[in-house]
N, C-alpha and C. Protein backbone atom coordinates (compact mmCIF):
# COMPACT_ATOMS: atom_id res chain seq x y z
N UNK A 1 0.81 -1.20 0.00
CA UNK A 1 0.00 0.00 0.00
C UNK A 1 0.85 1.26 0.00
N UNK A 2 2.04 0.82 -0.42
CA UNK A 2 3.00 2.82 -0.49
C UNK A 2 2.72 3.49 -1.60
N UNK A 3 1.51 2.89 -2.37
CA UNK A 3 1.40 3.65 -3.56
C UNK A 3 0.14 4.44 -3.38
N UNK A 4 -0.86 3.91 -2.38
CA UNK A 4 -1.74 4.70 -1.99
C UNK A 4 -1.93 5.76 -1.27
N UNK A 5 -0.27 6.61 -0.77
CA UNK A 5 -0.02 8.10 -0.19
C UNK A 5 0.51 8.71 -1.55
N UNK A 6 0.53 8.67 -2.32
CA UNK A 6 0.80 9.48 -3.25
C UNK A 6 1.80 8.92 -4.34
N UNK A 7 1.97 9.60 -5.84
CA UNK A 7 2.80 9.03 -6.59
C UNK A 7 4.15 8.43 -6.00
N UNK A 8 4.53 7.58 -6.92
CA UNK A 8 5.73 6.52 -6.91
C UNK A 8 6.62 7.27 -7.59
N UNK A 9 7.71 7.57 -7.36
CA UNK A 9 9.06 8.53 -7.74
C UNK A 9 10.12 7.56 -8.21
N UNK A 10 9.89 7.37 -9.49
CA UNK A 10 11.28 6.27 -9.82
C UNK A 10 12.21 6.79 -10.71
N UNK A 11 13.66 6.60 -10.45
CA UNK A 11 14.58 7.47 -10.99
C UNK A 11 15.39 6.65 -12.25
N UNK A 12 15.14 6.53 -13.73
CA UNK A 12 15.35 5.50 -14.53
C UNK A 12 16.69 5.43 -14.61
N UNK A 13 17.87 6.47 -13.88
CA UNK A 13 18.84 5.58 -13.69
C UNK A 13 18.93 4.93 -12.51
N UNK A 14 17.95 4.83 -11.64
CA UNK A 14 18.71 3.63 -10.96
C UNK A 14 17.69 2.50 -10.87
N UNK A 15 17.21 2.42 -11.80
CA UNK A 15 16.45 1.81 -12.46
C UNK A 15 17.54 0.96 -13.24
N UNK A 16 18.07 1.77 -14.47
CA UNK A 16 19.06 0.91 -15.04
C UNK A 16 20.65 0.39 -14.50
N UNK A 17 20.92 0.99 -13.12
CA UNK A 17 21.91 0.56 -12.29
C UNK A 17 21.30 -1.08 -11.56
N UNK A 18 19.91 -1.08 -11.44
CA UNK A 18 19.54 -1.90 -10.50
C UNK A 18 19.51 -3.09 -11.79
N UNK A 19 19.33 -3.06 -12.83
CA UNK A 19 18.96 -3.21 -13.75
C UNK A 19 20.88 -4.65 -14.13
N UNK A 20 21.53 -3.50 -14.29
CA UNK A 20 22.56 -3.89 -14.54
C UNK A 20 23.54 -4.76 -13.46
N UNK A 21 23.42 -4.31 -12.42
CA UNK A 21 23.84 -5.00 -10.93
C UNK A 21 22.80 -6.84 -10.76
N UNK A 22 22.01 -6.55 -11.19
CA UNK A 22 21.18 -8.00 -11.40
C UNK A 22 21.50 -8.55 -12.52
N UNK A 23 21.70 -8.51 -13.85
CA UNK A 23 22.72 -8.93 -14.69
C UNK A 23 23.55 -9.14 -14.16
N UNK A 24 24.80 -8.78 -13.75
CA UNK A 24 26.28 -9.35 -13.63
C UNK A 24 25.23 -10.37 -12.15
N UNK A 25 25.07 -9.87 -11.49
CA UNK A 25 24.41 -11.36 -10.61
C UNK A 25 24.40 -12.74 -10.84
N UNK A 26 22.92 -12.86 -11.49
CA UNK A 26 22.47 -13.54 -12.72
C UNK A 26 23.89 -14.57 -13.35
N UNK A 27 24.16 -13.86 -14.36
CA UNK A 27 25.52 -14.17 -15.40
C UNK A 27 26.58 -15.22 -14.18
N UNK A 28 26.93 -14.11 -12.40
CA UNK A 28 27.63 -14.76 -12.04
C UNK A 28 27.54 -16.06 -11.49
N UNK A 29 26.08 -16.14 -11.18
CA UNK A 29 25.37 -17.34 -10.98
C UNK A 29 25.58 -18.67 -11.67
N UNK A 30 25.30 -18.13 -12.62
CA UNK A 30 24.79 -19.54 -13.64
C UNK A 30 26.24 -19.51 -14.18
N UNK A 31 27.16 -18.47 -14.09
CA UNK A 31 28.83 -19.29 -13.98
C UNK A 31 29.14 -20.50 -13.27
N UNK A 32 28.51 -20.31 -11.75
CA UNK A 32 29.04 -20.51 -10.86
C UNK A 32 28.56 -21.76 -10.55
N UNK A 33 26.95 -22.07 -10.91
CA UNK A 33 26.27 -23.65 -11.33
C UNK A 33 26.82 -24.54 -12.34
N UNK A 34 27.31 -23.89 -13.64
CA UNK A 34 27.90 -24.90 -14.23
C UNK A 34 29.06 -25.11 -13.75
N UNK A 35 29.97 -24.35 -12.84
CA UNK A 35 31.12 -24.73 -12.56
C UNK A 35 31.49 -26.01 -11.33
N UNK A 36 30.10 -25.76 -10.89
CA UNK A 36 29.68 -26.88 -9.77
C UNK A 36 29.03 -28.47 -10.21
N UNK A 37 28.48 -28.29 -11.60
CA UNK A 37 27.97 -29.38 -11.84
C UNK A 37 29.03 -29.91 -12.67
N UNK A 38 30.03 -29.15 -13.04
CA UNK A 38 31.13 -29.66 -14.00
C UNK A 38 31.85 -30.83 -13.09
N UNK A 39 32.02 -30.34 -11.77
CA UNK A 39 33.00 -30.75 -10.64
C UNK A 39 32.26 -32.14 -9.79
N UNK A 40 30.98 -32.04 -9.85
CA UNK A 40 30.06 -32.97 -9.81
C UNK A 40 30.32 -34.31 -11.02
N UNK A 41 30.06 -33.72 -11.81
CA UNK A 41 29.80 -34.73 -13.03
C UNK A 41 31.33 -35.52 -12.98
N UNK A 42 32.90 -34.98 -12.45
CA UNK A 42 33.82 -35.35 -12.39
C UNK A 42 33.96 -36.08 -11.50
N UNK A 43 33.32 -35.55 -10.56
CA UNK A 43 33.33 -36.86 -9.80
C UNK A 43 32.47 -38.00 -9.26
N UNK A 44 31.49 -37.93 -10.50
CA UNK A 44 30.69 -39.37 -11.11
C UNK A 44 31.26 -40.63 -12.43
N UNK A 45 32.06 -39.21 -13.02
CA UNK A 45 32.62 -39.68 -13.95
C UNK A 45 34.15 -40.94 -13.63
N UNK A 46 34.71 -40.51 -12.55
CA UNK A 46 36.02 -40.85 -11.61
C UNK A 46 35.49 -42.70 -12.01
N UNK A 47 34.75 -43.03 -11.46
CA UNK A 47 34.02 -44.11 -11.56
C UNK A 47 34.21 -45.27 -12.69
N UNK A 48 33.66 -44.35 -14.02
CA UNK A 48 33.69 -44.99 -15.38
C UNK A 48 34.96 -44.73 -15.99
N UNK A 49 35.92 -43.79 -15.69
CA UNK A 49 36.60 -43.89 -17.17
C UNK A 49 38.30 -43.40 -16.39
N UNK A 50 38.04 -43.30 -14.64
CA UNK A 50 39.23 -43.09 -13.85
C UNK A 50 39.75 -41.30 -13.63
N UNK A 51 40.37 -41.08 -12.34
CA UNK A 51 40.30 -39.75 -12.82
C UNK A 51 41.20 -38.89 -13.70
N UNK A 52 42.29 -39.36 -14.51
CA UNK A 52 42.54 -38.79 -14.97
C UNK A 52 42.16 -38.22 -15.71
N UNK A 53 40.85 -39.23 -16.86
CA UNK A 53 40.08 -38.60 -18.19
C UNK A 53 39.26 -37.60 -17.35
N UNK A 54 38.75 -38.03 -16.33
CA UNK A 54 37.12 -37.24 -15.23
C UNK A 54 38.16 -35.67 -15.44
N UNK A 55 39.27 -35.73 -14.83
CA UNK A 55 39.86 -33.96 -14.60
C UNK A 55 40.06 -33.39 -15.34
N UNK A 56 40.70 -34.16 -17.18
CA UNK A 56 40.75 -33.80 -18.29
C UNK A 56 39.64 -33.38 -18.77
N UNK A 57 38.48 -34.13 -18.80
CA UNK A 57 37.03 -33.83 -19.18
C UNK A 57 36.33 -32.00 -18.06
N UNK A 58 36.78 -32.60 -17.24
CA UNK A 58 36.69 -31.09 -16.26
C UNK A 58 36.91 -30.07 -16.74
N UNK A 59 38.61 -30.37 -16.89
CA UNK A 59 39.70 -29.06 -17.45
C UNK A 59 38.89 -28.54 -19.23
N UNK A 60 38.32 -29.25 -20.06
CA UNK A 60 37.66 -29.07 -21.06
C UNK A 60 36.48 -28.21 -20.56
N UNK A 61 35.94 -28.86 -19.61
CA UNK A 61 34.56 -28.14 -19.57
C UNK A 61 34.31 -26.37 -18.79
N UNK A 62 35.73 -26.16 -18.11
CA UNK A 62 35.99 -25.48 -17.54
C UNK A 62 36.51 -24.64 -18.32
N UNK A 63 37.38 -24.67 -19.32
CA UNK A 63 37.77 -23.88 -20.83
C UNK A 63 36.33 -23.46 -21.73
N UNK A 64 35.74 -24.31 -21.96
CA UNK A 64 34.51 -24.02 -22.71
C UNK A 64 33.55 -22.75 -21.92
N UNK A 65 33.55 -23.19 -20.25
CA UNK A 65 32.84 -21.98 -19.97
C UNK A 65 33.20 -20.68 -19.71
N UNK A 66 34.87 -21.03 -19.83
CA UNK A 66 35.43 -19.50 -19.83
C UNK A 66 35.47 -18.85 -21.23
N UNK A 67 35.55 -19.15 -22.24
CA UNK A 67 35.75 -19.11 -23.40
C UNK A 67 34.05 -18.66 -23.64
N UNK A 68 33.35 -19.16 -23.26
CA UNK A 68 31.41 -18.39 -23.31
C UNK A 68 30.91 -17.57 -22.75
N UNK A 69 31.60 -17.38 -21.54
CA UNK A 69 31.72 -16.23 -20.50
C UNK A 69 32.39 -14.89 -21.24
N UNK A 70 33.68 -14.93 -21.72
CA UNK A 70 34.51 -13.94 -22.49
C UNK A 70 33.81 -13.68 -23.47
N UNK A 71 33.05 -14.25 -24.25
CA UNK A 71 32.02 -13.96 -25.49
C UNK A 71 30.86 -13.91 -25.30
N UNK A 72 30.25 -13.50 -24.07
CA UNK A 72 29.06 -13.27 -23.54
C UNK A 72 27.87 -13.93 -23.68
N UNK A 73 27.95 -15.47 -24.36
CA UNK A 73 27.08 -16.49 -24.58
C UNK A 73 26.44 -16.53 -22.94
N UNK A 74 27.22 -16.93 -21.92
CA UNK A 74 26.51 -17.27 -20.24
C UNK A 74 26.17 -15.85 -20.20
C-alpha cells in the first residue's frame, strides 16, 4: 500500500543501475552452477573412465565456460 499516499518517484537511472547489478548477478550465478555441476559430473565420472580422463574432461569443460563467459554467450 505505499502507492496509496501518493505518486511513486522512480529514478530511470537507478532503475538501469539496479537493472545492470542484477545482470552481472544472474551471469555470475549460472557461472558458478555450471562450474559446480562440472565438478560434480567429475566426480561421477572418476568411476567410469578413472580420474585422470574425469579432470581432463573437467579441465575441457571449464575452458569451454570460460571461453562463453569472455564472449558473452553465459
Amino acid at each position: 500500500m505505499a502507492g496509496s499516499h501518493g505518486p511513486v518517484v522512480v529514478n530511470d537511472k537507478l532503475v538501469r543501475e539496479h537493472a545492470e547489478g542484477w545482470h552481472s548477478f544472474t551471469r555470475f550465478t549460472t557461472i558458478s552452477i555450471i562450474c559446480v555441476t562440472l565438478i560434480l559430473l567429475m566426480f561421477m565420472l572418476h568411476f567410469a573412465v578413472g580420474w585422470g580422463y574425469a579432470v581432463f574432461f573437467m579441465l575441457i569443460g571449464w575452458v569451454a565456460t570460460a571461453i562463453l563467459a569472455l564472449l558473452g554467450k553465459i
